[in-house]
N, C-alpha and C. Protein backbone atom coordinates (compact mmCIF):
# COMPACT_ATOMS: atom_id res chain seq x y z
N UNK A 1 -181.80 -62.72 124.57
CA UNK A 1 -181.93 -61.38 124.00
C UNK A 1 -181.04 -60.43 124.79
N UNK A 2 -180.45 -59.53 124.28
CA UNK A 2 -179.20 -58.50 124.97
C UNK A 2 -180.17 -57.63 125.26
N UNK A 3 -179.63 -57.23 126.18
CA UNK A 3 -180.29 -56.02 127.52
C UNK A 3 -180.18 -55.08 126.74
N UNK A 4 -181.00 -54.20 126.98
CA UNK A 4 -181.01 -52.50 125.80
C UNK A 4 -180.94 -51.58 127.10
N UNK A 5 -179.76 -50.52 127.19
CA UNK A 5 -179.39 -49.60 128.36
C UNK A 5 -179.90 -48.39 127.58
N UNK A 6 -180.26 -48.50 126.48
CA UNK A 6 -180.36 -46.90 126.13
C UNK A 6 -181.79 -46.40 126.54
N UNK A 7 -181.63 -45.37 127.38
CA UNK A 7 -182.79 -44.70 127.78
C UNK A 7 -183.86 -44.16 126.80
N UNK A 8 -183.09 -43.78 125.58
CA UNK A 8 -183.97 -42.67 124.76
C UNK A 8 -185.18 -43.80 124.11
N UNK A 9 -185.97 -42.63 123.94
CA UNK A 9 -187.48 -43.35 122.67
C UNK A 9 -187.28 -42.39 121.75
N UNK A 10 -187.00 -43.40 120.46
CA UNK A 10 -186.52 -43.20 119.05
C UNK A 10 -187.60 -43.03 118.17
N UNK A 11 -187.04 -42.97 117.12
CA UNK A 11 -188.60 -42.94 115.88
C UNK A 11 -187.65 -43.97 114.87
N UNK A 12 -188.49 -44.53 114.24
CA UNK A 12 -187.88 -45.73 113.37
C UNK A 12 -187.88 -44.75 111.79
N UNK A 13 -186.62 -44.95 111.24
CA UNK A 13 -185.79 -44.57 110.09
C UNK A 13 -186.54 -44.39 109.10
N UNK A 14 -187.97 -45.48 108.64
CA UNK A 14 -188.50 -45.18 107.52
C UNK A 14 -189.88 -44.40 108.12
N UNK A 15 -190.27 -44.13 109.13
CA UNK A 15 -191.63 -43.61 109.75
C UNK A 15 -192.45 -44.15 109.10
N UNK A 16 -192.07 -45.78 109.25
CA UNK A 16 -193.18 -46.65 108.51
C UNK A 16 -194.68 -46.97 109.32
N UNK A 17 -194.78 -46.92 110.88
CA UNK A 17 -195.04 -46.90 111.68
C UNK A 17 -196.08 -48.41 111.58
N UNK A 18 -195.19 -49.12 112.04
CA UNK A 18 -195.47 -50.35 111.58
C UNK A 18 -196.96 -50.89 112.28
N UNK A 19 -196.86 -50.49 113.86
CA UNK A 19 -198.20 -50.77 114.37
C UNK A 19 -199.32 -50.39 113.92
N UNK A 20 -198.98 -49.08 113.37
CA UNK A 20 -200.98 -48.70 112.86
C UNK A 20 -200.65 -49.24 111.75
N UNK A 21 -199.91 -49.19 110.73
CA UNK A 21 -200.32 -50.04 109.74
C UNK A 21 -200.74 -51.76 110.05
N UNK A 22 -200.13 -52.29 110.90
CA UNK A 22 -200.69 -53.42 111.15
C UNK A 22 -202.45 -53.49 112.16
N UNK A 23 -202.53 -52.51 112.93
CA UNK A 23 -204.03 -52.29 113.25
C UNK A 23 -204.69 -51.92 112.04
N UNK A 24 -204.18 -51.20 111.49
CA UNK A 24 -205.40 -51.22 109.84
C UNK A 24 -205.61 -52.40 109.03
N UNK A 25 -204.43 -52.61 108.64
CA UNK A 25 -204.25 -54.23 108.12
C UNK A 25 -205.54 -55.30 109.01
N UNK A 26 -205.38 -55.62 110.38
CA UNK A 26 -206.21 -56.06 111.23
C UNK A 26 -207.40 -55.76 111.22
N UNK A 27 -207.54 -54.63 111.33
CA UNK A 27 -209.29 -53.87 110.73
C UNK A 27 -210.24 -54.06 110.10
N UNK A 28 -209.27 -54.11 108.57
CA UNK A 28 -209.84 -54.12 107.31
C UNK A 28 -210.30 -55.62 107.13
N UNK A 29 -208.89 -56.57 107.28
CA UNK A 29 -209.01 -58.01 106.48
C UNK A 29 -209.11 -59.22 107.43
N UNK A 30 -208.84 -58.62 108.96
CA UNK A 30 -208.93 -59.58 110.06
C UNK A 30 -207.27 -60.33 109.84
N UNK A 31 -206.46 -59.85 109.29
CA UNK A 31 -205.03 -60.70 109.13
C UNK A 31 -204.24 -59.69 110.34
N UNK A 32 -203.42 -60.12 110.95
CA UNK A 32 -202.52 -59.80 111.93
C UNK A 32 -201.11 -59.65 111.57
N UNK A 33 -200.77 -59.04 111.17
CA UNK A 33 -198.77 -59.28 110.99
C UNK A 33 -197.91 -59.40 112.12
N UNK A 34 -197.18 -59.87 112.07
CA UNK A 34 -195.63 -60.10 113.23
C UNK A 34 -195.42 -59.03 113.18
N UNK A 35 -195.18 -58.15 114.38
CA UNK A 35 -194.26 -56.81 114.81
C UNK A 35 -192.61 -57.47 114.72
N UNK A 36 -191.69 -56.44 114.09
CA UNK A 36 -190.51 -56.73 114.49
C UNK A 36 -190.26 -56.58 115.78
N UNK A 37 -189.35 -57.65 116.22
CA UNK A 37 -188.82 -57.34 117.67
C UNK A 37 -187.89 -55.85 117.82
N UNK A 38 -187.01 -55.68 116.60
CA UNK A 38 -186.12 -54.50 116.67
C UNK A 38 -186.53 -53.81 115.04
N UNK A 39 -186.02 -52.20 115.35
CA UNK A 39 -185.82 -51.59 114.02
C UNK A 39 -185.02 -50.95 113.99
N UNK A 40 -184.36 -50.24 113.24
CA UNK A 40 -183.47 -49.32 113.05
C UNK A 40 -184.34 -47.85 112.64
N UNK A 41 -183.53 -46.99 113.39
CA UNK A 41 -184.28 -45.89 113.84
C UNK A 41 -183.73 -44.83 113.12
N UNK A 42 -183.81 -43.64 112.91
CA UNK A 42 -183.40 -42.71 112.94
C UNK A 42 -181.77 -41.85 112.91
N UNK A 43 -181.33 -42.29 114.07
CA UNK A 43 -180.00 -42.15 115.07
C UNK A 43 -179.26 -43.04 113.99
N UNK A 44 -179.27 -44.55 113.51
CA UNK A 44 -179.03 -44.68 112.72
C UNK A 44 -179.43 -46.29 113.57
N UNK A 45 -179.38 -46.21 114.87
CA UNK A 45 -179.01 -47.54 116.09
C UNK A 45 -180.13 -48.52 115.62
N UNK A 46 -180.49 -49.34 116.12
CA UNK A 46 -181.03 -50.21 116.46
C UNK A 46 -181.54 -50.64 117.54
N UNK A 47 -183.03 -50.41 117.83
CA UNK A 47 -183.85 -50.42 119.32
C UNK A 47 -184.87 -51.43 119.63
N UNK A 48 -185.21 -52.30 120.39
CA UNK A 48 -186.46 -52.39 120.59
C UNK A 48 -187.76 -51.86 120.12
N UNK A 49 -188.77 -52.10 119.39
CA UNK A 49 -189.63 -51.56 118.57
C UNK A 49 -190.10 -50.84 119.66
N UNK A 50 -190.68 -51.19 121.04
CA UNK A 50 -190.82 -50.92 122.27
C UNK A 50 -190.61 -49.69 122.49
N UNK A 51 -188.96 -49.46 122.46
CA UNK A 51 -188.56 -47.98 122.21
C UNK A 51 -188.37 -47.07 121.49
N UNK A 52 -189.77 -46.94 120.77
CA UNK A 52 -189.91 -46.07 119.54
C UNK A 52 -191.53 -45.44 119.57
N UNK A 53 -191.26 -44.05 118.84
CA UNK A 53 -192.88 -43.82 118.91
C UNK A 53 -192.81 -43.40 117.63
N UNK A 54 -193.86 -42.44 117.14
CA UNK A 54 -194.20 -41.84 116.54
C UNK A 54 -194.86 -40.37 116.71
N UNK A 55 -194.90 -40.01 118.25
CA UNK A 55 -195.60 -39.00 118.21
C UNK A 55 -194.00 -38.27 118.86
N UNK A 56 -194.23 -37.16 118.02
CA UNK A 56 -193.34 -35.63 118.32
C UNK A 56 -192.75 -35.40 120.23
N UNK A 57 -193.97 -35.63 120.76
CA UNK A 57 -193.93 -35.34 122.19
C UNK A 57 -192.64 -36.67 123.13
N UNK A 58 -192.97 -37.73 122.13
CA UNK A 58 -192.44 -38.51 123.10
C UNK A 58 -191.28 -39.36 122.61
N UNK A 59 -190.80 -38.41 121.60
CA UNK A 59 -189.01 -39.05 121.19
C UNK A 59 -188.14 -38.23 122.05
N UNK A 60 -187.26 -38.87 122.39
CA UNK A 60 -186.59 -37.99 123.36
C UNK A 60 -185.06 -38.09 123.23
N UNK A 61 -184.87 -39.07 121.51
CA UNK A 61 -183.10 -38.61 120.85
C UNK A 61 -183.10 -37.83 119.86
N UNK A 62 -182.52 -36.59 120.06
CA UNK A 62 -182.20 -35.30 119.21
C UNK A 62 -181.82 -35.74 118.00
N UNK A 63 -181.44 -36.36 117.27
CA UNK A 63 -180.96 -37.12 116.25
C UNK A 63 -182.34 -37.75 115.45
N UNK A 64 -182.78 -38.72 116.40
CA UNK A 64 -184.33 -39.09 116.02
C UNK A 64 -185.17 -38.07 114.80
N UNK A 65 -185.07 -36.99 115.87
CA UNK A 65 -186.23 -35.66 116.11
C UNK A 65 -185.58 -35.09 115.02
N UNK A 66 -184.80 -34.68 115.08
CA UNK A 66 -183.99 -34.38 113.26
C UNK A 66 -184.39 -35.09 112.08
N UNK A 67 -184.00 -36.16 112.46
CA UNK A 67 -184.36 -37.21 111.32
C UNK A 67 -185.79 -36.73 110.76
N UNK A 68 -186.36 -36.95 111.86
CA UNK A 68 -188.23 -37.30 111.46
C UNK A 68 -188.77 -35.66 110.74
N UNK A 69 -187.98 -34.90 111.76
CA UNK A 69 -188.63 -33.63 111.20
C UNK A 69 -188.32 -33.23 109.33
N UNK A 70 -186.69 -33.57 109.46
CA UNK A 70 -186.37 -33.31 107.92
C UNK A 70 -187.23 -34.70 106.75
N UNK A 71 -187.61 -35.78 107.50
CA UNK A 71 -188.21 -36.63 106.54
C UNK A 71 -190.02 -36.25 106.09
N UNK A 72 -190.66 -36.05 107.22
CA UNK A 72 -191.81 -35.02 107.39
C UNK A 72 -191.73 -33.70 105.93
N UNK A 73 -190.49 -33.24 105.98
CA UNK A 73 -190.60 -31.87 105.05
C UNK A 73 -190.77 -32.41 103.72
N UNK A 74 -189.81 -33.90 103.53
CA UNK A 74 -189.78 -34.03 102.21
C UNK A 74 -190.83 -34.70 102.01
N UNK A 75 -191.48 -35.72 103.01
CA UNK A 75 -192.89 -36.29 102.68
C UNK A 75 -194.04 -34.53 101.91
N UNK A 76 -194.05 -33.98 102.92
CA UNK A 76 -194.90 -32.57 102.40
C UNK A 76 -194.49 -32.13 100.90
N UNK A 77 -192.98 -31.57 101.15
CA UNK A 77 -193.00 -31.31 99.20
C UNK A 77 -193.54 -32.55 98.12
N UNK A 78 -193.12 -33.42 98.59
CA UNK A 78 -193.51 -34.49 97.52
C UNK A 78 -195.24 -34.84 97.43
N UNK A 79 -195.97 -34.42 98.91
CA UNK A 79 -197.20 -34.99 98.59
C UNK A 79 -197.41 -33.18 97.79
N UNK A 80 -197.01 -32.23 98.00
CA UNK A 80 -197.62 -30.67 97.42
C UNK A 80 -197.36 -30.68 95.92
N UNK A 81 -196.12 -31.46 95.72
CA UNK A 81 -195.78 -31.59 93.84
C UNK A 81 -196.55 -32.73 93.35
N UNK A 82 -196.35 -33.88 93.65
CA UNK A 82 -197.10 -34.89 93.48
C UNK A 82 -198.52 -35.39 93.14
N UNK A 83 -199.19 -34.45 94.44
CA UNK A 83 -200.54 -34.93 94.82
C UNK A 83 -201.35 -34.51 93.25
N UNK A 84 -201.56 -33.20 93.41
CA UNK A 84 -202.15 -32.56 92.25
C UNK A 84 -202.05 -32.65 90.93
N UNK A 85 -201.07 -33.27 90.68
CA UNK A 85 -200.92 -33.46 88.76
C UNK A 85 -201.81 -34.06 88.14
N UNK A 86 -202.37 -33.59 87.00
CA UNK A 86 -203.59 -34.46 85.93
C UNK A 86 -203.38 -35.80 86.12
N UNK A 87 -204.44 -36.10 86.29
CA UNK A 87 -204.92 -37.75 86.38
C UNK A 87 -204.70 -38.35 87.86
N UNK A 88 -204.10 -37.55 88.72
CA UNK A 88 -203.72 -38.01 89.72
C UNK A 88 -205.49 -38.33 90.52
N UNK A 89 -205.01 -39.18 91.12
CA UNK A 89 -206.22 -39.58 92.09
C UNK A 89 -207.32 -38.54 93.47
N UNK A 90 -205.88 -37.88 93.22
CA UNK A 90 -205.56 -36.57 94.87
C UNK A 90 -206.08 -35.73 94.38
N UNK A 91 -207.11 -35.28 95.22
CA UNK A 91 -207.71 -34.06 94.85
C UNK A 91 -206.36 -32.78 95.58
N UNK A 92 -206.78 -31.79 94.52
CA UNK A 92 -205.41 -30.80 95.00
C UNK A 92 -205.67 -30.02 96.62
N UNK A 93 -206.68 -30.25 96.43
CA UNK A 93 -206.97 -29.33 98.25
C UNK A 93 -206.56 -30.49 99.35
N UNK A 94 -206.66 -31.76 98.78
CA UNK A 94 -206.33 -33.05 99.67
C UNK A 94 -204.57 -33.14 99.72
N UNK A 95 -204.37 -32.74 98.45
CA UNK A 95 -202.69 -33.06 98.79
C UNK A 95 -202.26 -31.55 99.42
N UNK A 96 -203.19 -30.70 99.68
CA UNK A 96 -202.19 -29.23 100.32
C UNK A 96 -202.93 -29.58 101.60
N UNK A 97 -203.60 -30.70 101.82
CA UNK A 97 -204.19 -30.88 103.44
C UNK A 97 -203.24 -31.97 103.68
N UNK A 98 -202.73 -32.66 103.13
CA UNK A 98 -201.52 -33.64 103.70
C UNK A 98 -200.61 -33.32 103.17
N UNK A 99 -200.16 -32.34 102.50
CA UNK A 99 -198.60 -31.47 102.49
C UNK A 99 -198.66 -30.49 104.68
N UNK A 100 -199.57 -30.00 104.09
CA UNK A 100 -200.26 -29.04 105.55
C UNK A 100 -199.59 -29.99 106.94
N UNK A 101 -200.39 -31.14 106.73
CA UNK A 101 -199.80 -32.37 108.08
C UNK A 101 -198.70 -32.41 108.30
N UNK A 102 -197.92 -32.98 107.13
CA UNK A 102 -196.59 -33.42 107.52
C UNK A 102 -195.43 -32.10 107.67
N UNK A 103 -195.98 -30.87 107.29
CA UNK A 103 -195.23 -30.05 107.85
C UNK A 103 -195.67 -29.56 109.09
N UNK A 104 -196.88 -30.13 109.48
CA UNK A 104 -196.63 -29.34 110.96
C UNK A 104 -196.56 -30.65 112.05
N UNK A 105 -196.34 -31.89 111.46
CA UNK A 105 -195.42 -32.64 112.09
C UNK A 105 -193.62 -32.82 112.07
N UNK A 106 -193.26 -32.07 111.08
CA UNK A 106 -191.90 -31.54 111.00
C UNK A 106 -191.76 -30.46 112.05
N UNK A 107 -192.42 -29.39 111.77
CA UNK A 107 -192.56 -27.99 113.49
C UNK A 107 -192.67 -28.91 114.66
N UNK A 108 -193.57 -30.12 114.80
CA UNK A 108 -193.31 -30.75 116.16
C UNK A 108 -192.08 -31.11 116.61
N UNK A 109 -191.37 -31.98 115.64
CA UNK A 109 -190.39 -33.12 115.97
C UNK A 109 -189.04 -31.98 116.07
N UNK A 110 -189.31 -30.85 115.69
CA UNK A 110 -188.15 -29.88 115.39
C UNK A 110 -188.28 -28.80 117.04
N UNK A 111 -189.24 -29.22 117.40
CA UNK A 111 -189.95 -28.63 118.87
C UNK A 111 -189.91 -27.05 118.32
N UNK A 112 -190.70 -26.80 117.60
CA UNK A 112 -190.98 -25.31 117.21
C UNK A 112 -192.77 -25.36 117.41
N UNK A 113 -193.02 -26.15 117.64
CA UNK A 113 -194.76 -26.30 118.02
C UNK A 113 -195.02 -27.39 118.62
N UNK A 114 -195.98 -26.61 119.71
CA UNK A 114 -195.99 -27.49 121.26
C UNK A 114 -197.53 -28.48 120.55
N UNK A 115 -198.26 -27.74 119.89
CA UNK A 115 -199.65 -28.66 119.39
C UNK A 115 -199.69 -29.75 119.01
């Protein structure tokens, strides 16, 4: 395996966030999935899953933090248009409470809010 010199902790490209989905997965059905060894991130690179988070506080490539924040905004418009339409499943106060999230995980990753 090639040595990884890059210091930074990235956020992975699709903010699929593969571990909690695989602890839920684990939870629910008792099945385990394979972690990738690497993902492609953000930046555009390719890291060690290792060197990746998900929380705002602890990415530390500007590029990343861009990424995540502008993907965050469009997750929010899409769950605020989306959520609420007839027949939809989403109750409308539920999709302006997870429009609500992912924009103030966009203010994190954009470091405009320390919370």
């Amino acid at each position: 395996m090639a040595t990884h010199t890059d210091p930074h902790i990235h956020v992975e490209a699709r903010l699929s966030g593969s571990g909690r989905t695989r602890d839920m997965l684990a939870a629910t059905f008792g099945l385990v999935a394979e972690l990738p060894a690497a993902v492609e991130t953000g930046c555009g690179t390719e890291v060690p899953l290792a060197m990746t988070s998900h929380l705002p506080e602890r990415v530390t490539c500007l590029p990343c933090r861009e990424h995540a924040s502008a993907q965050h905004l469009r997750f929010a418009d899409q769950v605020a248009e989306l959520g609420p339409m007839p027949g939809s499943p989403i109750a409308e106060s539920d999709a302006l409470r997870a429009a609500a999230e992912h924009r103030a995980l966009a203010r994190r990753f954009a470091g405009f809010d320390s919370s």
